[in-house]
PDB file of N, CA and C in Angstrom:
ATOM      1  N   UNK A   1       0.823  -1.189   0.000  1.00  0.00           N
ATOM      2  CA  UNK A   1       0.000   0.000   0.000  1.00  0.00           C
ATOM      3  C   UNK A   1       0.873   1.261   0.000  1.00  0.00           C
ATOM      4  N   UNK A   2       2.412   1.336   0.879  1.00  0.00           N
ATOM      5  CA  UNK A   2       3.098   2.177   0.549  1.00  0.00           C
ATOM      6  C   UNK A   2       3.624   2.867  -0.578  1.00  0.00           C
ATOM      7  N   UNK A   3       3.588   1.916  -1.265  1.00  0.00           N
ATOM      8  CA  UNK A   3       4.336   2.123  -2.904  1.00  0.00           C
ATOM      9  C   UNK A   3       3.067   2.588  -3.601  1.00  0.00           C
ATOM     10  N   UNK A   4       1.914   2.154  -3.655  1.00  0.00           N
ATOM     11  CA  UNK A   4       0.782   2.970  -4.096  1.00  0.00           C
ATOM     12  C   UNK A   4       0.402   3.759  -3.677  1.00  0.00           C
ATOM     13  N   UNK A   5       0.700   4.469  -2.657  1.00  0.00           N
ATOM     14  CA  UNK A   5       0.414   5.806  -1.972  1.00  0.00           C
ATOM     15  C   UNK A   5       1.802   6.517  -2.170  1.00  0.00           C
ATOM     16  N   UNK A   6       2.958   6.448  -2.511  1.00  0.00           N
ATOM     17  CA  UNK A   6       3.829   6.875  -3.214  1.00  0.00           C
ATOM     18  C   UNK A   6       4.385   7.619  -2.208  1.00  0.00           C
ATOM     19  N   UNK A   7       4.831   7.337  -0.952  1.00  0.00           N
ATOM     20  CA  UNK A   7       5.175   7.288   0.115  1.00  0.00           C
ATOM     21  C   UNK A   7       6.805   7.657  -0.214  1.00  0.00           C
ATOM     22  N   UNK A   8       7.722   8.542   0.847  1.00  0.00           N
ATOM     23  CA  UNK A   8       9.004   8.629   0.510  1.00  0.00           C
ATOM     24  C   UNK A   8      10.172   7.703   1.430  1.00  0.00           C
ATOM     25  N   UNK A   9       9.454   7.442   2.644  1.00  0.00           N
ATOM     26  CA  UNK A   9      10.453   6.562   3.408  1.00  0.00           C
ATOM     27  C   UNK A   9       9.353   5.674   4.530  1.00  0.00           C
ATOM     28  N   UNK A  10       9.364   3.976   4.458  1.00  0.00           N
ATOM     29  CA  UNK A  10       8.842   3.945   5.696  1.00  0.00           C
ATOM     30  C   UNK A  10       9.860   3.704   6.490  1.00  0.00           C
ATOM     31  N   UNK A  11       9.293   3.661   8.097  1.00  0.00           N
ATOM     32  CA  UNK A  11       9.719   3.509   9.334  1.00  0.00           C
ATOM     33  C   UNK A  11       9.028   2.216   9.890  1.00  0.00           C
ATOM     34  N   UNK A  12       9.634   1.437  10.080  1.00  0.00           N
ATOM     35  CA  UNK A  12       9.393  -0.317  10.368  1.00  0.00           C
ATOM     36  C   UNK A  12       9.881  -0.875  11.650  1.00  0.00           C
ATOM     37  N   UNK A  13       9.305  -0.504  12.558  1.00  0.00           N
ATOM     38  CA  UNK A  13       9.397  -1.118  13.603  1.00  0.00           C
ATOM     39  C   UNK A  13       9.428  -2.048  14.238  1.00  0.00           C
ATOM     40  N   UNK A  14       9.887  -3.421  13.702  1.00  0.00           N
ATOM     41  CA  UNK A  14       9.294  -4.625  13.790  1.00  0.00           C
ATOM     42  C   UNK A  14      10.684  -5.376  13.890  1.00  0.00           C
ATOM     43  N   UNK A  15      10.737  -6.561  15.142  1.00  0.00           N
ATOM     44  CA  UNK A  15      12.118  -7.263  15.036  1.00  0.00           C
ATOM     45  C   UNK A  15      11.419  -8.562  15.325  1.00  0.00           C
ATOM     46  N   UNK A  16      12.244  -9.361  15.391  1.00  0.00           N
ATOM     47  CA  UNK A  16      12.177 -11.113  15.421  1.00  0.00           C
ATOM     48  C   UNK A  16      13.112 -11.479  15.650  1.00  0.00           C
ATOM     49  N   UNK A  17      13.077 -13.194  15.305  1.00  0.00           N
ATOM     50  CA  UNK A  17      14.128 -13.888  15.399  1.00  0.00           C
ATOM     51  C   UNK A  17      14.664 -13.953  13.926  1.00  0.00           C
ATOM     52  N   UNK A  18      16.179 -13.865  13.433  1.00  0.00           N
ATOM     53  CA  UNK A  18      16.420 -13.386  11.856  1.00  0.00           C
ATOM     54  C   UNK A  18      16.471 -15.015  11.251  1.00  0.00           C
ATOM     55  N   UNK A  19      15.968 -14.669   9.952  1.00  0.00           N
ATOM     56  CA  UNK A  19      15.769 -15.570   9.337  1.00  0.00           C
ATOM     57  C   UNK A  19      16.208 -15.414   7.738  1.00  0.00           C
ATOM     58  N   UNK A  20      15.733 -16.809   6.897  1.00  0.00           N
ATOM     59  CA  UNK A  20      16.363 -16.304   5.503  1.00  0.00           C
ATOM     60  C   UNK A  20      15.425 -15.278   5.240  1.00  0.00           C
ATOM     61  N   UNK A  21      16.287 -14.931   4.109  1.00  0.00           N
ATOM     62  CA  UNK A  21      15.511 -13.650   3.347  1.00  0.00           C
ATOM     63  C   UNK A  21      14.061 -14.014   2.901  1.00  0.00           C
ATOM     64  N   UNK A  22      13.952 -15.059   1.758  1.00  0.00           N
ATOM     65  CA  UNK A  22      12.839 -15.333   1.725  1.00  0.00           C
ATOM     66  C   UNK A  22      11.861 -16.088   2.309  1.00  0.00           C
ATOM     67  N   UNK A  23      11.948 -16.380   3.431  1.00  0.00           N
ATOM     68  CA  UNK A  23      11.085 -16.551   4.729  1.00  0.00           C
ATOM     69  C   UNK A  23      11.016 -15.091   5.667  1.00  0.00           C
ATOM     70  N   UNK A  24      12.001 -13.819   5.015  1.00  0.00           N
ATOM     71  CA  UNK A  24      11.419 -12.494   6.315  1.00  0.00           C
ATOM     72  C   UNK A  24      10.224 -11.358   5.293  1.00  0.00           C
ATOM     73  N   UNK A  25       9.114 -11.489   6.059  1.00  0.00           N
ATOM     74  CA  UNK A  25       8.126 -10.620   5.454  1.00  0.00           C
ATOM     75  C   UNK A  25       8.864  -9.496   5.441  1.00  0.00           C
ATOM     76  N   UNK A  26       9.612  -8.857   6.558  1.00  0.00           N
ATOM     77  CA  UNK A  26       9.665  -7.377   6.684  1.00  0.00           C
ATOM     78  C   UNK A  26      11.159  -7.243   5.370  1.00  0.00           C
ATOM     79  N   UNK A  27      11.643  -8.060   4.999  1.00  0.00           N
ATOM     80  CA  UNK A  27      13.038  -8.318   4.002  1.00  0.00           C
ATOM     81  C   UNK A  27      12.439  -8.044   2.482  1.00  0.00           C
ATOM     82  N   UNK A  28      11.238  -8.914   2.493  1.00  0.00           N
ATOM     83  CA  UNK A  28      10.869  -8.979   1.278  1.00  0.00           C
ATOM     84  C   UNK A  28      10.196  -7.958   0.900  1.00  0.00           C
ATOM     85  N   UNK A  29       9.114  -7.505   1.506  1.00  0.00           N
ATOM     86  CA  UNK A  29       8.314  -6.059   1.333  1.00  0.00           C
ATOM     87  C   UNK A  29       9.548  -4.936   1.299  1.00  0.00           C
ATOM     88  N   UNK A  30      10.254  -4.913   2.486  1.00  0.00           N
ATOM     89  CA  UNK A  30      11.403  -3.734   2.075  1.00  0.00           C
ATOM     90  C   UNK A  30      11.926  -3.503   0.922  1.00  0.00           C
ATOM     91  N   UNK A  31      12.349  -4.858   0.464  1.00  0.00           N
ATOM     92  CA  UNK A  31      12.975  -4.856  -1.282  1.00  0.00           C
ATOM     93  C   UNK A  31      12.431  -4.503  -1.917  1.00  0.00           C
ATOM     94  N   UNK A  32      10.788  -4.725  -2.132  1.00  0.00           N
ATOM     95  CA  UNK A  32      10.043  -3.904  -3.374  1.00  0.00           C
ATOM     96  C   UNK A  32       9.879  -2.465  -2.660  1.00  0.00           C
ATOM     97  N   UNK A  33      10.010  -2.342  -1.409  1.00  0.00           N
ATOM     98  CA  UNK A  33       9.741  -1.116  -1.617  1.00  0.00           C
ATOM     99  C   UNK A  33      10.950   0.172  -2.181  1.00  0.00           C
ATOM    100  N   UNK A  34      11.950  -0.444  -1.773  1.00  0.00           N
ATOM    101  CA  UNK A  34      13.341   0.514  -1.983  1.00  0.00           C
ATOM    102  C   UNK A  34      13.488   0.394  -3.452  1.00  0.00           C
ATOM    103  N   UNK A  35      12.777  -0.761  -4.063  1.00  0.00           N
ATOM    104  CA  UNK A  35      13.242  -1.056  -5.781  1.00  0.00           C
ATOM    105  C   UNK A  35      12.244   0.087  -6.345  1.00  0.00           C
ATOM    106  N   UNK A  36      10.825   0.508  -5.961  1.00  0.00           N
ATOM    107  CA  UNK A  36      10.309   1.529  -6.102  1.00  0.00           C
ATOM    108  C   UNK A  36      10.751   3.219  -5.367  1.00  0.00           C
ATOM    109  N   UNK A  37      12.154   2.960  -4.925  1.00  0.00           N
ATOM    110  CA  UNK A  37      12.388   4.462  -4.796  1.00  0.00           C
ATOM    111  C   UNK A  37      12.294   5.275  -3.082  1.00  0.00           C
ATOM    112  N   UNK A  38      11.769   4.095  -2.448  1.00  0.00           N
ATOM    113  CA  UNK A  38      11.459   4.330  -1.225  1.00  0.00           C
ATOM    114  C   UNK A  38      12.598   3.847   0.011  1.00  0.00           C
ATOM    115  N   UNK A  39      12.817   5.086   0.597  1.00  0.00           N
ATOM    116  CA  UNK A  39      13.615   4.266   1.921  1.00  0.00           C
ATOM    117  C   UNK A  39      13.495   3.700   3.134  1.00  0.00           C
ATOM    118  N   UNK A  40      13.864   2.869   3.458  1.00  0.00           N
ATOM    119  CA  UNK A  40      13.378   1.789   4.336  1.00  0.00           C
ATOM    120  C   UNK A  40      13.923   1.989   5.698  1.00  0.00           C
ATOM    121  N   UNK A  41      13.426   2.334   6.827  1.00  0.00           N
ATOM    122  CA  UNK A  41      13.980   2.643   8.105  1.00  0.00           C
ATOM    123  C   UNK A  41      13.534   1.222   8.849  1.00  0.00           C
ATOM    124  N   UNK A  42      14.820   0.466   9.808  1.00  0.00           N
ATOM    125  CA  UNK A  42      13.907  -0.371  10.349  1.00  0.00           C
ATOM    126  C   UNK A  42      14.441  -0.717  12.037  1.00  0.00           C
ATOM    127  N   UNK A  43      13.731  -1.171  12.524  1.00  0.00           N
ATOM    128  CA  UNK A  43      14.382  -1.276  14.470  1.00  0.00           C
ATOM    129  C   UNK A  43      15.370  -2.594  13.844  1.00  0.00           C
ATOM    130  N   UNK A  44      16.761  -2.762  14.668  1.00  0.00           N
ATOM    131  CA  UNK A  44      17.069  -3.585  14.810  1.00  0.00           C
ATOM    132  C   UNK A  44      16.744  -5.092  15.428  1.00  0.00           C
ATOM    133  N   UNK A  45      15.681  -4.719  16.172  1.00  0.00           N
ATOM    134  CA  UNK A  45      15.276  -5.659  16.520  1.00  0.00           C
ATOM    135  C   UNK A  45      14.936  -5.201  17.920  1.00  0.00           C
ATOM    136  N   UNK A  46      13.624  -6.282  18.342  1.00  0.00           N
ATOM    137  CA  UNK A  46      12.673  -5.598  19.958  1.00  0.00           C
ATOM    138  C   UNK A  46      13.128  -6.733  20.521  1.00  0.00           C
ATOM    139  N   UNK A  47      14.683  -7.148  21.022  1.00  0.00           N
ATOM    140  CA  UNK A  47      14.458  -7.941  21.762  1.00  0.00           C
ATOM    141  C   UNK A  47      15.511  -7.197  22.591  1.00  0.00           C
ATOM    142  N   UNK A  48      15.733  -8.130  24.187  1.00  0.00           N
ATOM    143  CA  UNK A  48      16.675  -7.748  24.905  1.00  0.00           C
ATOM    144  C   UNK A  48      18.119  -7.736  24.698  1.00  0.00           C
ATOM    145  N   UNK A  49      19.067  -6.914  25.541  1.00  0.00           N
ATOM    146  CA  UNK A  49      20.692  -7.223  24.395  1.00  0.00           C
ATOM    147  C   UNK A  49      20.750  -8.704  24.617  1.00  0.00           C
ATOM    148  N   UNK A  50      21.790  -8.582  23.580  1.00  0.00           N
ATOM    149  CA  UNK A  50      22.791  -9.982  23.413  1.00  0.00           C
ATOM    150  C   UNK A  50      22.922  -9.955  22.270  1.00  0.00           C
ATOM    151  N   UNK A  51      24.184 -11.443  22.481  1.00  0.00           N
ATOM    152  CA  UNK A  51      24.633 -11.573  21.318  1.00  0.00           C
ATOM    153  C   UNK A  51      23.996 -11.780  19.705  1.00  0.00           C
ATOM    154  N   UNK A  52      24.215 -11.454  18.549  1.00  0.00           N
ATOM    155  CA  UNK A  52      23.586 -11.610  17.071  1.00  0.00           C
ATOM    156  C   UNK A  52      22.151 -11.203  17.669  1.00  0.00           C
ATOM    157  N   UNK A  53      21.789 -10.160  18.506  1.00  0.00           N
ATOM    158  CA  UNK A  53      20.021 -10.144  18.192  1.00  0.00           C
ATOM    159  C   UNK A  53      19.470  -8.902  17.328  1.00  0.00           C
ATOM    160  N   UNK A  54      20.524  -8.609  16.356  1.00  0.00           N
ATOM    161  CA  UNK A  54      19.813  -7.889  15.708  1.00  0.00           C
ATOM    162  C   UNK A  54      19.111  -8.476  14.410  1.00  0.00           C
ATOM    163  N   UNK A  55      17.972  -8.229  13.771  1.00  0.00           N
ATOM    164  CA  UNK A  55      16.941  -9.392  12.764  1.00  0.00           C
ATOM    165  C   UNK A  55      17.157  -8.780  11.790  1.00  0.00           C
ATOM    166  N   UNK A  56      16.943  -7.455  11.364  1.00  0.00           N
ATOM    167  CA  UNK A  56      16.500  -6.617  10.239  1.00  0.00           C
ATOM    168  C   UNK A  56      18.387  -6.386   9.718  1.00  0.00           C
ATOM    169  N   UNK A  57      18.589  -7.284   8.572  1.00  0.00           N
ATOM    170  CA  UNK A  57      19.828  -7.496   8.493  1.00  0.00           C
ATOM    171  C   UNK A  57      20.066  -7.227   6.793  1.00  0.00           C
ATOM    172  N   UNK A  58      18.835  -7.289   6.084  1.00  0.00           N
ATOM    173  CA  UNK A  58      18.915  -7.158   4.402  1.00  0.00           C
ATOM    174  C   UNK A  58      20.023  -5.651   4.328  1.00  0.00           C
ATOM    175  N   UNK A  59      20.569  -5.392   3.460  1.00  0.00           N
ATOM    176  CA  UNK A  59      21.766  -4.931   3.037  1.00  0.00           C
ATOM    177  C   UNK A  59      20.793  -3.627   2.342  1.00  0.00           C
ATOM    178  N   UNK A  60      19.415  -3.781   2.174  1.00  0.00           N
ATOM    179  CA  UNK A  60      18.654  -2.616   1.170  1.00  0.00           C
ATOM    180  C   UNK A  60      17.697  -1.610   2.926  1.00  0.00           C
ATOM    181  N   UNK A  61      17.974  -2.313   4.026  1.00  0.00           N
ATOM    182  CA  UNK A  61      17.185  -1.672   4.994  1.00  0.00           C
ATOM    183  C   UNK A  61      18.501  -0.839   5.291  1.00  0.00           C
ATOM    184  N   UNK A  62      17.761   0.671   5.799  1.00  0.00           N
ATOM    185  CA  UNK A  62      18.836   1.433   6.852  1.00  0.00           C
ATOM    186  C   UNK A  62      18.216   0.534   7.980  1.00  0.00           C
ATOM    187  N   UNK A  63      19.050  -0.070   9.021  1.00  0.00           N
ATOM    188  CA  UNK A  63      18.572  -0.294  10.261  1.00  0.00           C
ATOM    189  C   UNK A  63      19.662   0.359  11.178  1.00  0.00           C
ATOM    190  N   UNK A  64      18.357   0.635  12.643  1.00  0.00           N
ATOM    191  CA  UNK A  64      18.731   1.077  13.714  1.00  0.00           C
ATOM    192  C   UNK A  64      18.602   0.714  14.928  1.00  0.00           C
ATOM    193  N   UNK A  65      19.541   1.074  16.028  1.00  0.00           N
ATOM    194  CA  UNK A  65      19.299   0.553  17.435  1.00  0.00           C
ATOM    195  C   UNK A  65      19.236   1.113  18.278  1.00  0.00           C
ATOM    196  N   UNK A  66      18.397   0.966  18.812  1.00  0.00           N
ATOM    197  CA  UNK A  66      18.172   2.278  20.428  1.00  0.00           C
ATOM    198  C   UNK A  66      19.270   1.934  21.641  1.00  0.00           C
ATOM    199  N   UNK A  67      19.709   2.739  22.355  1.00  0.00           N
ATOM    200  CA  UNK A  67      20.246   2.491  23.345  1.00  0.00           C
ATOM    201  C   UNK A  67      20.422   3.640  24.845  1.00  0.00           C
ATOM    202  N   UNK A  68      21.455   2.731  25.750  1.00  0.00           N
ATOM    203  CA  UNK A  68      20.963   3.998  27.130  1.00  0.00           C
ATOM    204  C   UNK A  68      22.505   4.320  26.601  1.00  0.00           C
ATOM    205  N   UNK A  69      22.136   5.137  28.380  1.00  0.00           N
ATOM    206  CA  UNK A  69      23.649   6.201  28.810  1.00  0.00           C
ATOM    207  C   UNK A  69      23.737   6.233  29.627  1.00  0.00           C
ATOM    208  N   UNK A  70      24.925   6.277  30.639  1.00  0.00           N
ATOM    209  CA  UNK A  70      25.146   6.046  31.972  1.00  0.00           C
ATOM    210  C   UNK A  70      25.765   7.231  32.248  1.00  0.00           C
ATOM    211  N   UNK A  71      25.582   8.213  31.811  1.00  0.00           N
ATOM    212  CA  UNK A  71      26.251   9.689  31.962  1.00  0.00           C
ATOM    213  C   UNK A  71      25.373  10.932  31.627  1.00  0.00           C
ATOM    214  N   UNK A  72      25.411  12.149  32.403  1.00  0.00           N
ATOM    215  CA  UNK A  72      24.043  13.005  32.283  1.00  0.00           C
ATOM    216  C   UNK A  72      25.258  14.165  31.947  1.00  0.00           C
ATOM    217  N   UNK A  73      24.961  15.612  31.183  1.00  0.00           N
ATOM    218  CA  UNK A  73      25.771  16.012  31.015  1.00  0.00           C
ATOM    219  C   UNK A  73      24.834  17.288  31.478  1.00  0.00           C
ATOM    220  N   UNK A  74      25.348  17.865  32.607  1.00  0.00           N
ATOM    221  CA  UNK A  74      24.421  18.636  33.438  1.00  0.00           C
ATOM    222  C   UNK A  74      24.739  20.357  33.431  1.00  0.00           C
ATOM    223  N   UNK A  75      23.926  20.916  32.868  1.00  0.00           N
ATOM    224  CA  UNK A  75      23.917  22.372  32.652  1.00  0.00           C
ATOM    225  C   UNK A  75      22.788  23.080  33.480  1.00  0.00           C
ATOM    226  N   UNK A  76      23.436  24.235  33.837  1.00  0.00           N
ATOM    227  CA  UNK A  76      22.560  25.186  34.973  1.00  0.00           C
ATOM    228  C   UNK A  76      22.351  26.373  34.284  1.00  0.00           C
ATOM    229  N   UNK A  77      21.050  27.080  34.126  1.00  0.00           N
ATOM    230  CA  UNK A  77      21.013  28.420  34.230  1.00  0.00           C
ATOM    231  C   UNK A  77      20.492  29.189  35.273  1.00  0.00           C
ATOM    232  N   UNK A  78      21.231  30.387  35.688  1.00  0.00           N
ATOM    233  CA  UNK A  78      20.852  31.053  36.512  1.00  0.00           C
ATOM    234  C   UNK A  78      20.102  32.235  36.384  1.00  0.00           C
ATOM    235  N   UNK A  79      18.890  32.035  36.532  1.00  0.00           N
ATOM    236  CA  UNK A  79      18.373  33.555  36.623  1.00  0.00           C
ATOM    237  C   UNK A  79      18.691  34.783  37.533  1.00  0.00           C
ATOM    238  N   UNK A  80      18.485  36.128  36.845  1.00  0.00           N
ATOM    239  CA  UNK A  80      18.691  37.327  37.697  1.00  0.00           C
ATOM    240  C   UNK A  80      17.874  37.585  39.214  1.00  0.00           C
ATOM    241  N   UNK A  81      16.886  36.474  39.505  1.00  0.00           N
ATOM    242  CA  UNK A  81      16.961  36.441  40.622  1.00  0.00           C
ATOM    243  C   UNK A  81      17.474  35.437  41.451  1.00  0.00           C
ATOM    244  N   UNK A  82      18.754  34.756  40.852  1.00  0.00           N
ATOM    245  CA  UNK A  82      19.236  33.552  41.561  1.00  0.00           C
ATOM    246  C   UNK A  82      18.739  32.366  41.662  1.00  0.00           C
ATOM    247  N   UNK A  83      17.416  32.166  41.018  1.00  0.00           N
ATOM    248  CA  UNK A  83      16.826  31.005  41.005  1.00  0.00           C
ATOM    249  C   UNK A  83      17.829  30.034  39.917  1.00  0.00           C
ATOM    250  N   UNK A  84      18.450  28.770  40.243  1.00  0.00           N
ATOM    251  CA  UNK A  84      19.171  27.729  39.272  1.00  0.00           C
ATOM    252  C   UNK A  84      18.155  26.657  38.878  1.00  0.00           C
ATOM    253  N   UNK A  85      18.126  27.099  37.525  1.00  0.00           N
ATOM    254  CA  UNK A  85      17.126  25.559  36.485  1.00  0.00           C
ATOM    255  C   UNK A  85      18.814  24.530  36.433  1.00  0.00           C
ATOM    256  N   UNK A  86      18.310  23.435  36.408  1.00  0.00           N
ATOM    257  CA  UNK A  86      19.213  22.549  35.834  1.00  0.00           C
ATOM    258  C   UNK A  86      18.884  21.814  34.536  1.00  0.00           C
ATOM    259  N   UNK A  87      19.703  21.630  33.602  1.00  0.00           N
ATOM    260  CA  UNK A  87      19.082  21.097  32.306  1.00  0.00           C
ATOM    261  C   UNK A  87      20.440  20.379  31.804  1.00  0.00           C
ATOM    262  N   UNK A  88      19.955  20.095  30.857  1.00  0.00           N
ATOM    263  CA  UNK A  88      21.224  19.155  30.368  1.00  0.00           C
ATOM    264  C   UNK A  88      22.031  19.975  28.907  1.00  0.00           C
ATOM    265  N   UNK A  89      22.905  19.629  28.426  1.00  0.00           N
ATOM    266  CA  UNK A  89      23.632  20.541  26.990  1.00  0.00           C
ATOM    267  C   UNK A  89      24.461  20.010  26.804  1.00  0.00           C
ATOM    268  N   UNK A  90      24.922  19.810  25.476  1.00  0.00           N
ATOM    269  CA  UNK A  90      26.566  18.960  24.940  1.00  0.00           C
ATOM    270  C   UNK A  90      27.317  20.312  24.219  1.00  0.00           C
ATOM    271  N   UNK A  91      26.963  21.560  24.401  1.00  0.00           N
ATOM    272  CA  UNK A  91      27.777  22.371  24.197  1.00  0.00           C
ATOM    273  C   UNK A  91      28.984  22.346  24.938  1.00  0.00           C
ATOM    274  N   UNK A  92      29.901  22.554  23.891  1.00  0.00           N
ATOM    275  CA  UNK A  92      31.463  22.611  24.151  1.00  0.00           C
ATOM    276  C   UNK A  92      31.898  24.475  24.746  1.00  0.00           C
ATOM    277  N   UNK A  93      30.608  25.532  24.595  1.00  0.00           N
ATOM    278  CA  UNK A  93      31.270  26.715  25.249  1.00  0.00           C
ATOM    279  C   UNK A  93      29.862  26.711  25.892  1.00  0.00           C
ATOM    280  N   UNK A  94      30.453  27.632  26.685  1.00  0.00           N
ATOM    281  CA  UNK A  94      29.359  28.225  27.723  1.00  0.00           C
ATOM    282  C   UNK A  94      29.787  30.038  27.829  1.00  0.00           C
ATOM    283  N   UNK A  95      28.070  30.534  28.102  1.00  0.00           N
ATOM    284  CA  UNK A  95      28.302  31.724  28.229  1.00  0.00           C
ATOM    285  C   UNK A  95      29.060  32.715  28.948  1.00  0.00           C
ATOM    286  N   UNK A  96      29.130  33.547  28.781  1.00  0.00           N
ATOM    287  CA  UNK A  96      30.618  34.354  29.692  1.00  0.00           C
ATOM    288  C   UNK A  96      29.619  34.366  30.976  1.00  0.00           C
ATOM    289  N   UNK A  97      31.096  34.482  32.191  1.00  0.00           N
ATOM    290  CA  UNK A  97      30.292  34.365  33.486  1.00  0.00           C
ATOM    291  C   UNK A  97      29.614  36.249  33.926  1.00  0.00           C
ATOM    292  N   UNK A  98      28.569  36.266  34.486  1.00  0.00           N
ATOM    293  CA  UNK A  98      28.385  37.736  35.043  1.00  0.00           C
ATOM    294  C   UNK A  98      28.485  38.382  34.127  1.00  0.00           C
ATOM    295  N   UNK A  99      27.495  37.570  33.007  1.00  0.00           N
ATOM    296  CA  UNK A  99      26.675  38.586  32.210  1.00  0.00           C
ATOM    297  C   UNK A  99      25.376  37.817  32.070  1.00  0.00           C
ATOM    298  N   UNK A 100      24.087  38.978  32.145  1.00  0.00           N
ATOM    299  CA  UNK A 100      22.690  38.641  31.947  1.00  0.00           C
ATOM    300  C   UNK A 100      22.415  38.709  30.609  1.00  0.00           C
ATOM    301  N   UNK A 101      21.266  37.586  30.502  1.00  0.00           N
ATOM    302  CA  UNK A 101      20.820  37.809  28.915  1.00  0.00           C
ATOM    303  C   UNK A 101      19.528  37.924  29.186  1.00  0.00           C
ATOM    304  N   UNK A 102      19.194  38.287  28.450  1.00  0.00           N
ATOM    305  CA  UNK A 102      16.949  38.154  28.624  1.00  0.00           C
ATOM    306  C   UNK A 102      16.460  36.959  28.327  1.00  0.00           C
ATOM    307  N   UNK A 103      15.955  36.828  29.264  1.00  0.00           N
ATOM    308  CA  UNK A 103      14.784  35.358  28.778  1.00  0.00           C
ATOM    309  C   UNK A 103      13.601  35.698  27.840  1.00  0.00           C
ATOM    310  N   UNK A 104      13.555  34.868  26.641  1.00  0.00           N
ATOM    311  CA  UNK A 104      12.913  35.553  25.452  1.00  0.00           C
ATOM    312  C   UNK A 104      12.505  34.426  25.338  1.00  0.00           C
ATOM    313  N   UNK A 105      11.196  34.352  24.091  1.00  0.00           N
ATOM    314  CA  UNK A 105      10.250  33.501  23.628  1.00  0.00           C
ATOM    315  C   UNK A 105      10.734  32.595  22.483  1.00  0.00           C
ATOM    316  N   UNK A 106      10.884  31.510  22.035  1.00  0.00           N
ATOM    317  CA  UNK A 106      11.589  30.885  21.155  1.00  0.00           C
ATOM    318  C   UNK A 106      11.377  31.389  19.629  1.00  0.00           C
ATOM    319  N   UNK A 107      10.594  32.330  19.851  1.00  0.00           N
ATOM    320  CA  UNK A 107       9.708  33.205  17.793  1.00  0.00           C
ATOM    321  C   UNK A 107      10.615  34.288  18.063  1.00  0.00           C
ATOM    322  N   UNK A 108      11.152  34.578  19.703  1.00  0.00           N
ATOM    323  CA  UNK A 108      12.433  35.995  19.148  1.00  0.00           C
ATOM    324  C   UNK A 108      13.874  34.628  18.760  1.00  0.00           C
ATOM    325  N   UNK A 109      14.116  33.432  19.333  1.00  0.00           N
ATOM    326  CA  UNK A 109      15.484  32.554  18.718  1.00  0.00           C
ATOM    327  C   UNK A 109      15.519  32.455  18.291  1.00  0.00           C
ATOM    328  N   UNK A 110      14.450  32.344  16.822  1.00  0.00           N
ATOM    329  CA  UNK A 110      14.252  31.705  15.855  1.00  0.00           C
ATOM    330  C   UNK A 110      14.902  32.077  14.749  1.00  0.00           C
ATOM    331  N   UNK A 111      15.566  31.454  13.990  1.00  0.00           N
ATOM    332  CA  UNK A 111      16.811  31.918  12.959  1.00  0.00           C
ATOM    333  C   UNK A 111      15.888  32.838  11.954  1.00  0.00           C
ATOM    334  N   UNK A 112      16.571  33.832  11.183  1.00  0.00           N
ATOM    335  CA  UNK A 112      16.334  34.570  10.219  1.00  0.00           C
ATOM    336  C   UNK A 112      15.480  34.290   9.123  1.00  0.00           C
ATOM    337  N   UNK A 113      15.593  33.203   8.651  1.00  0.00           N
ATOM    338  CA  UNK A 113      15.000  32.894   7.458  1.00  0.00           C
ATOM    339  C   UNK A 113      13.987  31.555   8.120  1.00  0.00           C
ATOM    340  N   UNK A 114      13.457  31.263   9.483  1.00  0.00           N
ATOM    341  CA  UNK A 114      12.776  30.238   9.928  1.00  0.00           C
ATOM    342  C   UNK A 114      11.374  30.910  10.111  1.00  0.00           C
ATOM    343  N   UNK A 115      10.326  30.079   9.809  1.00  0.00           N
ATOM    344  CA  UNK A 115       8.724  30.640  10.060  1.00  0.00           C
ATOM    345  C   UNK A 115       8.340  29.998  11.881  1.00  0.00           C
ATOM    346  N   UNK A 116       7.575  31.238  12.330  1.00  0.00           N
ATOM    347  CA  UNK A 116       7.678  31.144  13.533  1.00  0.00           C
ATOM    348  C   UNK A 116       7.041  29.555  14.039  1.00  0.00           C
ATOM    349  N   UNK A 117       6.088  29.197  12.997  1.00  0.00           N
ATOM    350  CA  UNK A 117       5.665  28.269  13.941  1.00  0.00           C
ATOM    351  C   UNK A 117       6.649  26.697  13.215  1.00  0.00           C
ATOM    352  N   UNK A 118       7.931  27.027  12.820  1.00  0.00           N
ATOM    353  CA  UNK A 118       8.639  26.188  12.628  1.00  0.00           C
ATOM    354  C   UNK A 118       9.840  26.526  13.918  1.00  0.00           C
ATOM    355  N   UNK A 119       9.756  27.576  14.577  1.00  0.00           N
ATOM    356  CA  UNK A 119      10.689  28.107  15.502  1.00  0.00           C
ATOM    357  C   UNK A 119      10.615  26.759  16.737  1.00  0.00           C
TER     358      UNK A 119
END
């Protein structure tokens, strides 16, 4: 139905135990669909870790794998009345110390050429 609705990428959420190609529904549908132009996103697989458990293995799927983190990378802002939010950031600079900025609405952050309700 994807390929007749002319669809640009699905997203396939679906894992198992891996099998041949032509015994995997999600292998075989992927192939016609990427042979029609479409890209194929798929979970590596819904099972718990270990070893070989990833299923979605055809060479025509992008597949992907979720995972944790055992590390929080912890950022503070301080407001002008001393109140500290804590939040998280993987920025490599931080703002100069003992200077205020205004707390503004994300439609004033919003880059130059961005529509606000894409802000």
């Amino acid at each position: 139905m994807a390929i007749h609705d002319g669809v640009d990428v699905l997203s396939v959420s679906l894992g198992g135990d891996a099998v041949p190609f032509f015994n995997n529904s999600v292998a075989i549908s992927s192939f016609h669909a990427v042979k029609h132009g479409i890209d194929v996103v798929c979970s590596a697989g819904n099972s718990e870790p270990g070893d070989a458990m990833v299923s979605n293995v055809a060479t025509w799927q992008i597949t992907n794998g979720a995972s944790t983190m055992d590390r929080h990378f912890t950022s503070y802002v301080v407001l002008g009345n001393n109140v500290r939010l804590k939040g998280e950031s993987l920025s490599a600079k931080a703002l100069p110390k003992n200077k205020l900025f205004p707390v503004i609405s994300f439609v004033e952050a919003k880059a130059a050429n961005a529509d606000a309700k894409d802000a």
